[in-house]
PDB file of N, CA and C in Angstrom:
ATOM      1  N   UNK A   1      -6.727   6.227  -1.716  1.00  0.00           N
ATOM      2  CA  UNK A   1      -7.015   6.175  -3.136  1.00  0.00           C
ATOM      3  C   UNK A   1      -8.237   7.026  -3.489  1.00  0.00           C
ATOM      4  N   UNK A   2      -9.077   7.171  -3.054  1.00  0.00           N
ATOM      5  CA  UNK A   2     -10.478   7.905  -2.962  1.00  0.00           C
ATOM      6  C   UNK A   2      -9.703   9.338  -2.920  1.00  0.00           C
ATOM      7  N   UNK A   3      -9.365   9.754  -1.930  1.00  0.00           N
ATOM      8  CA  UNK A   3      -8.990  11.349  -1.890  1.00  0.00           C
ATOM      9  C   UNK A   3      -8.474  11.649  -3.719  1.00  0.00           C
ATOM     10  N   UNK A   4      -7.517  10.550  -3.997  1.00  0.00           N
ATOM     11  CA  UNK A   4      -6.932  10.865  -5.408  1.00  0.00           C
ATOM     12  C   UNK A   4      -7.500  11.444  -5.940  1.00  0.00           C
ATOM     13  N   UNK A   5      -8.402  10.351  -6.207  1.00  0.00           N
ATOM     14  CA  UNK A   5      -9.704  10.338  -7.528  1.00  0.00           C
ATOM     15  C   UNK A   5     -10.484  11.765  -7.075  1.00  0.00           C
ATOM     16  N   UNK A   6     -10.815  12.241  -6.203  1.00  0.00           N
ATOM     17  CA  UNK A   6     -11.332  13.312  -6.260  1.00  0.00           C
ATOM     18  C   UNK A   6     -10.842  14.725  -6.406  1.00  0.00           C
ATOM     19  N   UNK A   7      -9.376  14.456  -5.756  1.00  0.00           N
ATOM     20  CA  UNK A   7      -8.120  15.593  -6.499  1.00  0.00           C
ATOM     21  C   UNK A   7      -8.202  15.149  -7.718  1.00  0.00           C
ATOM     22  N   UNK A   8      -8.388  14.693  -8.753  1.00  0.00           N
ATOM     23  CA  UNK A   8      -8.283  14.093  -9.975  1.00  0.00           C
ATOM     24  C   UNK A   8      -9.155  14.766 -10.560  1.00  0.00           C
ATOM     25  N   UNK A   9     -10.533  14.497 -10.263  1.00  0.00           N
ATOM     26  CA  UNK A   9     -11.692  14.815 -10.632  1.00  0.00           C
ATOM     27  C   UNK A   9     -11.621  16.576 -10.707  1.00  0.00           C
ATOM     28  N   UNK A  10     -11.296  16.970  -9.318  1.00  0.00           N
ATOM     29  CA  UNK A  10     -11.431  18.298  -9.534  1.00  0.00           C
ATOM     30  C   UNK A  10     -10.386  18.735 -10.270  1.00  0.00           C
ATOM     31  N   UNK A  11      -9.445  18.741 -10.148  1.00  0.00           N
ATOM     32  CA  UNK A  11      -8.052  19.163 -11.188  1.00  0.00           C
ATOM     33  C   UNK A  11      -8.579  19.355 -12.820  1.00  0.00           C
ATOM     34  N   UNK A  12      -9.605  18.153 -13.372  1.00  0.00           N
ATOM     35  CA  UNK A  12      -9.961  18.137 -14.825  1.00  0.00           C
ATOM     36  C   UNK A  12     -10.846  18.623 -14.948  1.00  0.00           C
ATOM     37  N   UNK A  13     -11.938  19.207 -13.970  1.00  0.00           N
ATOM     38  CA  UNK A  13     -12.617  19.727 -14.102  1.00  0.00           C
ATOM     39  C   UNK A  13     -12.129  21.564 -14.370  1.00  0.00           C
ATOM     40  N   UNK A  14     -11.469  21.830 -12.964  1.00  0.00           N
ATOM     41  CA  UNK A  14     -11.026  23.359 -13.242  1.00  0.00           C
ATOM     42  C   UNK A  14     -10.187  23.610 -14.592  1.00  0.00           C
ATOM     43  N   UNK A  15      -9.309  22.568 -15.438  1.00  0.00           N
ATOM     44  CA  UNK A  15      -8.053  22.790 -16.463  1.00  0.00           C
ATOM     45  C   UNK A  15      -9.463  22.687 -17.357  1.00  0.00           C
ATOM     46  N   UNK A  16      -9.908  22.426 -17.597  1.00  0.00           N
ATOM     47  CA  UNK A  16     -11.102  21.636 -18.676  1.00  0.00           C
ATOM     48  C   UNK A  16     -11.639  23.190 -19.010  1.00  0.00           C
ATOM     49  N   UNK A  17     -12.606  24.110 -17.636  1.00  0.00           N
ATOM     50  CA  UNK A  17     -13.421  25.097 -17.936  1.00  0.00           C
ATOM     51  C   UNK A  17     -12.480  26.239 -17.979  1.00  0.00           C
ATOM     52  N   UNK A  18     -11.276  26.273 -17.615  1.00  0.00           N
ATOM     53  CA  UNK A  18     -10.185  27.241 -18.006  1.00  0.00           C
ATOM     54  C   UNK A  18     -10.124  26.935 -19.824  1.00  0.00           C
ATOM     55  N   UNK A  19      -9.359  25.879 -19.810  1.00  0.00           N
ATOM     56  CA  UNK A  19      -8.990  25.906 -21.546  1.00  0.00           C
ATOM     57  C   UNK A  19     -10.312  26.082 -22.377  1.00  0.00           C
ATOM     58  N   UNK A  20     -11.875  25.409 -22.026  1.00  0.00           N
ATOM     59  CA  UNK A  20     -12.901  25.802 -22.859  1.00  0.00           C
ATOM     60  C   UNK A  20     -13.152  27.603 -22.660  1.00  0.00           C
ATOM     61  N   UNK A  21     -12.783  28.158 -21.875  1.00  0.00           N
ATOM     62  CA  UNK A  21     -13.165  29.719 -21.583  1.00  0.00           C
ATOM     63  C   UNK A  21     -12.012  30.596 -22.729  1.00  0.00           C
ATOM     64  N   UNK A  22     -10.596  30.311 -22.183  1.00  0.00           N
ATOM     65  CA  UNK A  22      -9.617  30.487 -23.164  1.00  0.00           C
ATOM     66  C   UNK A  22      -9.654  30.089 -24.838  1.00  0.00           C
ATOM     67  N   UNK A  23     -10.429  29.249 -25.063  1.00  0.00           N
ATOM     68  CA  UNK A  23     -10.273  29.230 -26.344  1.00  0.00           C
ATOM     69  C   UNK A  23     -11.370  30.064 -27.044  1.00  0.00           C
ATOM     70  N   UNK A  24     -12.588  29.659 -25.925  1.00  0.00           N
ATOM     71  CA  UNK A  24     -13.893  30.585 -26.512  1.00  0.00           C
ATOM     72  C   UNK A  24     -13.380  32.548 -26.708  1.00  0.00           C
ATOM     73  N   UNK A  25     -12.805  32.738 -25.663  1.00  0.00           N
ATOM     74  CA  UNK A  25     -12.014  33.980 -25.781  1.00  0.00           C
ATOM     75  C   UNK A  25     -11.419  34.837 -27.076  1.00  0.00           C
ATOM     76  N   UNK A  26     -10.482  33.528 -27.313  1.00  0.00           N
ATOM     77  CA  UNK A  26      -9.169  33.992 -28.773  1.00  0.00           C
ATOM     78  C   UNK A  26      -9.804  32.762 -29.988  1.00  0.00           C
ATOM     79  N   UNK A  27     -10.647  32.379 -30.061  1.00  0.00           N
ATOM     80  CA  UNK A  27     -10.963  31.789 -30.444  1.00  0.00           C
ATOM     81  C   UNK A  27     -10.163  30.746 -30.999  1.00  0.00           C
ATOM     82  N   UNK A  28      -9.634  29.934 -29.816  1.00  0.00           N
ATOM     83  CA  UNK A  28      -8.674  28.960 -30.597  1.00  0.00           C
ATOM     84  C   UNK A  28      -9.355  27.990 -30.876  1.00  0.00           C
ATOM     85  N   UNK A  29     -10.192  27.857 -31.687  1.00  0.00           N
ATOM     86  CA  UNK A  29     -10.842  26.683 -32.303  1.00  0.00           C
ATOM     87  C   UNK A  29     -10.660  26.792 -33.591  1.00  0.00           C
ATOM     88  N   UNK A  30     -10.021  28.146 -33.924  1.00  0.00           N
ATOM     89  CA  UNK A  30      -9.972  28.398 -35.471  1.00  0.00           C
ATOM     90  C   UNK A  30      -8.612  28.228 -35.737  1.00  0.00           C
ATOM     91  N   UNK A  31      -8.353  28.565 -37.423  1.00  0.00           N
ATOM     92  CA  UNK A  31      -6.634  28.374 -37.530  1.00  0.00           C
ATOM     93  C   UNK A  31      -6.289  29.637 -36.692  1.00  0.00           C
ATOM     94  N   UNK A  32      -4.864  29.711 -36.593  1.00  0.00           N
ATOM     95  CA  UNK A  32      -4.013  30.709 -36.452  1.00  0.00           C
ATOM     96  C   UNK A  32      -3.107  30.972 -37.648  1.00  0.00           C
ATOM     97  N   UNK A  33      -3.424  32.687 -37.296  1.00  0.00           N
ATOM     98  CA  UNK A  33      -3.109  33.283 -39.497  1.00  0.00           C
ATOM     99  C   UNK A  33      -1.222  33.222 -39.066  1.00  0.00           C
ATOM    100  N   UNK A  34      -0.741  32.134 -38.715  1.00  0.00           N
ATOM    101  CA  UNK A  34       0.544  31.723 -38.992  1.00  0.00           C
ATOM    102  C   UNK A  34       1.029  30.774 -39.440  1.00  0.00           C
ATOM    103  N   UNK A  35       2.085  30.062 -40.418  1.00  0.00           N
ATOM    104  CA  UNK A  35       2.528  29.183 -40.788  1.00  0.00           C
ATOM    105  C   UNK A  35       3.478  28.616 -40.146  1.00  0.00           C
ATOM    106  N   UNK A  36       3.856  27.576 -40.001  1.00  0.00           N
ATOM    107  CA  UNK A  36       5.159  27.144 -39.083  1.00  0.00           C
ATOM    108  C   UNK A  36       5.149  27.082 -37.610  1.00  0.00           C
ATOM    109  N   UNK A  37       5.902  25.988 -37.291  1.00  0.00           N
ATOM    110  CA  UNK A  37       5.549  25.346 -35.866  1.00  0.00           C
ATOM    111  C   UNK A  37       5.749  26.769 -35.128  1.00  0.00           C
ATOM    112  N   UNK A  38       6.902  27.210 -35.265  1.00  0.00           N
ATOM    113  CA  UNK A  38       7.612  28.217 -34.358  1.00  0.00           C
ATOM    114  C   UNK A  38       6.716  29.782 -34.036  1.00  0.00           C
ATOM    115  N   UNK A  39       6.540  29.946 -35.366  1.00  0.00           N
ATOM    116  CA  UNK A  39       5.507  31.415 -35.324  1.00  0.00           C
ATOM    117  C   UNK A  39       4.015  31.261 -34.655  1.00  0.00           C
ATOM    118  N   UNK A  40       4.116  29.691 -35.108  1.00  0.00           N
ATOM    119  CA  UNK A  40       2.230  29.453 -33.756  1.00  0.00           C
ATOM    120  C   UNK A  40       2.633  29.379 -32.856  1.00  0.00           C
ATOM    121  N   UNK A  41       3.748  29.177 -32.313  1.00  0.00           N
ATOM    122  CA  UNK A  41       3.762  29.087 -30.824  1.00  0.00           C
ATOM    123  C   UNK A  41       4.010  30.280 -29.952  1.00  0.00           C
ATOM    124  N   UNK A  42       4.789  31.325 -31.236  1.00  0.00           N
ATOM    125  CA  UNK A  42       5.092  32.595 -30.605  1.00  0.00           C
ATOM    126  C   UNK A  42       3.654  33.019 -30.463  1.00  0.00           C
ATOM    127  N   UNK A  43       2.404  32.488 -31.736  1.00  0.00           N
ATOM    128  CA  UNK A  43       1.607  33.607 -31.587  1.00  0.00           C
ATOM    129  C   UNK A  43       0.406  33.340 -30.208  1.00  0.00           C
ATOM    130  N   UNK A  44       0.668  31.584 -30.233  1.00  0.00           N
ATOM    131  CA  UNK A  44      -0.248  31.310 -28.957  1.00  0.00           C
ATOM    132  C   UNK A  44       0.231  32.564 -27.977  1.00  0.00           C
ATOM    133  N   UNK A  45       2.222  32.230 -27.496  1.00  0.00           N
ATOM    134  CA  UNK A  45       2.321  32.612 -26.539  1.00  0.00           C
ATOM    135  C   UNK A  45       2.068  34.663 -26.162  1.00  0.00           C
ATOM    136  N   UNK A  46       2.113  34.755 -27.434  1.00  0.00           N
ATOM    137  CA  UNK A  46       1.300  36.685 -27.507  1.00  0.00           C
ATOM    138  C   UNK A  46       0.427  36.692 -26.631  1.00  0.00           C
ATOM    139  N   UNK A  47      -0.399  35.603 -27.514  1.00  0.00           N
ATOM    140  CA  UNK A  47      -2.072  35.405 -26.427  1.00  0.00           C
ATOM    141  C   UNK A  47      -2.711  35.624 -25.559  1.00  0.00           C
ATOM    142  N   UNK A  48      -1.678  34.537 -24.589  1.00  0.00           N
ATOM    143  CA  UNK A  48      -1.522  34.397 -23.257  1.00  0.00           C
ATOM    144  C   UNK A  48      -0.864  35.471 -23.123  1.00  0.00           C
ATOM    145  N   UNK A  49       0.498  36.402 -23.305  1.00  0.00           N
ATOM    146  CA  UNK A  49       0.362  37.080 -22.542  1.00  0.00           C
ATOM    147  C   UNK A  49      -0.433  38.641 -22.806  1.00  0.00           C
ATOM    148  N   UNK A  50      -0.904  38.744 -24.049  1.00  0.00           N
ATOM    149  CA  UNK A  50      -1.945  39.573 -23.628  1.00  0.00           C
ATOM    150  C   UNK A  50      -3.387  39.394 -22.689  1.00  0.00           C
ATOM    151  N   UNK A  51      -3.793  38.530 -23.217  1.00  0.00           N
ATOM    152  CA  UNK A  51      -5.228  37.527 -21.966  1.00  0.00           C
ATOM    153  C   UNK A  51      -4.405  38.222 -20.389  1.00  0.00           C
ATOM    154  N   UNK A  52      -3.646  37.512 -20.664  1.00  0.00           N
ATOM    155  CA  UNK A  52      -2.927  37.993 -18.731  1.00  0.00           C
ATOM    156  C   UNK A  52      -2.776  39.273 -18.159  1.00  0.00           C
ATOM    157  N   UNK A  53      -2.232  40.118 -19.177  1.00  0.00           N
ATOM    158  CA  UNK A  53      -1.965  41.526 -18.971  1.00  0.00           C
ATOM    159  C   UNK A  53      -2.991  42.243 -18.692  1.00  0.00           C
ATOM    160  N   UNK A  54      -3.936  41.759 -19.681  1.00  0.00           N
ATOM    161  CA  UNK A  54      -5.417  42.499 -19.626  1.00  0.00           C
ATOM    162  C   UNK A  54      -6.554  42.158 -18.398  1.00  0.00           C
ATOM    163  N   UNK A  55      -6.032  40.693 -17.923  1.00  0.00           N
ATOM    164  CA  UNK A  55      -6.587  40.336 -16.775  1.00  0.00           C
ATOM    165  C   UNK A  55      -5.798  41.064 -15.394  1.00  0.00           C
ATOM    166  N   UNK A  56      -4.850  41.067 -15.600  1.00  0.00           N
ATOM    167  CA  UNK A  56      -3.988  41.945 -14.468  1.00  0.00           C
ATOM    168  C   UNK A  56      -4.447  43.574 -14.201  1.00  0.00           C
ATOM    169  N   UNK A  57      -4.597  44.164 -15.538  1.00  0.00           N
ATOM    170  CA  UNK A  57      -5.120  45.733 -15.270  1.00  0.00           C
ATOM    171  C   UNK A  57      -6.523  45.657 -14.888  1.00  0.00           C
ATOM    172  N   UNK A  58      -7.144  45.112 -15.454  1.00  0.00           N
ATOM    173  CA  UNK A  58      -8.267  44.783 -15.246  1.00  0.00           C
ATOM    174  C   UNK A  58      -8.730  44.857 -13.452  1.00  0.00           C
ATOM    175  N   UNK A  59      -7.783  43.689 -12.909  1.00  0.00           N
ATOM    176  CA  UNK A  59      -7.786  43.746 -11.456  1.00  0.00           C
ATOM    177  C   UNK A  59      -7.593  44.386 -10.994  1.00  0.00           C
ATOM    178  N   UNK A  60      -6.370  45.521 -11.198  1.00  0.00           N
ATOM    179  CA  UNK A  60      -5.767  46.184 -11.052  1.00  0.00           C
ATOM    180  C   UNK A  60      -6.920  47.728 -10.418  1.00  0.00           C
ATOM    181  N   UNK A  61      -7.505  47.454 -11.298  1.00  0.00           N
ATOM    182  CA  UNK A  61      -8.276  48.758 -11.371  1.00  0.00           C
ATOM    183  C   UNK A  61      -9.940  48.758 -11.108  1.00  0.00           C
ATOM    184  N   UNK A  62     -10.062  47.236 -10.233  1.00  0.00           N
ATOM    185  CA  UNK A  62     -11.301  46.518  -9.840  1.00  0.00           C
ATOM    186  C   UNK A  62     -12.129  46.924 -10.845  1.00  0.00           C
ATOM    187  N   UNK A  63     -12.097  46.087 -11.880  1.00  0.00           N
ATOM    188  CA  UNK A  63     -13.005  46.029 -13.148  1.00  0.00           C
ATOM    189  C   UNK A  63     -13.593  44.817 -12.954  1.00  0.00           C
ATOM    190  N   UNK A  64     -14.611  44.232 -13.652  1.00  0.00           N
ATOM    191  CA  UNK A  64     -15.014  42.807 -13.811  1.00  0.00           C
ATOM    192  C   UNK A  64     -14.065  42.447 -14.839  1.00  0.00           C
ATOM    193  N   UNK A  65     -13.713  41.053 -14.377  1.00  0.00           N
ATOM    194  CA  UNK A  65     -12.629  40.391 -14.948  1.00  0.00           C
ATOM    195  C   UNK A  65     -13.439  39.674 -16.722  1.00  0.00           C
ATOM    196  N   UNK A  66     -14.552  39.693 -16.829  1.00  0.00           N
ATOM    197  CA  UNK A  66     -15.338  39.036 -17.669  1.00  0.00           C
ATOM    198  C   UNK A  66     -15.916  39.673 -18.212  1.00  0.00           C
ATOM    199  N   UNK A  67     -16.158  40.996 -18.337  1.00  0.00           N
ATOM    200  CA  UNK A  67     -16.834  42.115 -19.166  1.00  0.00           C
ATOM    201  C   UNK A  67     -16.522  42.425 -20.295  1.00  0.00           C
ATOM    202  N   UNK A  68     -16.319  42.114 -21.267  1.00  0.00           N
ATOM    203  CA  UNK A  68     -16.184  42.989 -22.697  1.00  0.00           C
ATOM    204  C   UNK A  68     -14.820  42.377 -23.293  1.00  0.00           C
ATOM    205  N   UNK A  69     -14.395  41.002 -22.403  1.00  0.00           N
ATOM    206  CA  UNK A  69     -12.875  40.769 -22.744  1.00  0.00           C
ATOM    207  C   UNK A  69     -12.677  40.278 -23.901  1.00  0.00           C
ATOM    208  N   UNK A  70     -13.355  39.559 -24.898  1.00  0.00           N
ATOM    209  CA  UNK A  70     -13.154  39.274 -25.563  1.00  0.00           C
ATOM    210  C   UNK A  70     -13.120  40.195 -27.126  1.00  0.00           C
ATOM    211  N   UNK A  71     -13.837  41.700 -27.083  1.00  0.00           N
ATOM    212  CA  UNK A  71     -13.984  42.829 -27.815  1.00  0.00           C
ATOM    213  C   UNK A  71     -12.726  43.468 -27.294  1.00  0.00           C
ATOM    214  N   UNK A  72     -12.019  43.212 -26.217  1.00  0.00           N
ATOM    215  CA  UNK A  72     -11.179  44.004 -25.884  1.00  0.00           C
ATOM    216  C   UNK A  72      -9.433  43.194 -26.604  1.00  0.00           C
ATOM    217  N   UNK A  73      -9.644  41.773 -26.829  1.00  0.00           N
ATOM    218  CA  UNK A  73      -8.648  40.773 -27.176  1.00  0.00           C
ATOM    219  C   UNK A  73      -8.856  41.019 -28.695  1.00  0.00           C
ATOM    220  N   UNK A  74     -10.054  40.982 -28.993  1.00  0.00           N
ATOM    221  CA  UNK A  74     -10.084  41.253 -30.851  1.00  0.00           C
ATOM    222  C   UNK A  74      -9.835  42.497 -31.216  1.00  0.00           C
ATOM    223  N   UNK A  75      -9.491  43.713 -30.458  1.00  0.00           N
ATOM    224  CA  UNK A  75      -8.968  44.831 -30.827  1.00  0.00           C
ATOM    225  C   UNK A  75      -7.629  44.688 -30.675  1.00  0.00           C
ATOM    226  N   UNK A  76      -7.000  44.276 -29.788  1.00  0.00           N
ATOM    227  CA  UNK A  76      -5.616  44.350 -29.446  1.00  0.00           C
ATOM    228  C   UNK A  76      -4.750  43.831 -30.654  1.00  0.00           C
TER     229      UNK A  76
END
């Protein structure tokens, strides 16, 4: 039971500073300039896959993964 709780612990910890990093990013704390269930979800899922794409070249081309990403997401 102990091992759990500490797979537990860490699991909410890593999902926790992922989704606070991701939102600080695209700023999902604000609205999204869409109406309707369907078009927010397309536009989350844009998001993500731009965030990803840009994290992929990024690697790709041994850049820092954390440099300028968020000037680089508000241009896109």
């Amino acid at each position: 039971m102990e091992v759990r709780r500490i797979f537990h612990e860490l699991r909410s910890r890593a999902i926790e500073n992922f989704d606070e990093q991701f939102k600080g990013i695209l700023d999902g704390n604000a609205q999204v300039p869409t109406k309707g269930l369907l078009n927010t979800a397309r536009f989350a899922l844009g998001a993500v896959l731009v965030y990803q794409l840009d994290l992929l070249h990024r690697y790709e081309h041994e850049r820092d993964l954390r440099v300028r990403l968020k000037a680089f997401l508000k241009a896109a």
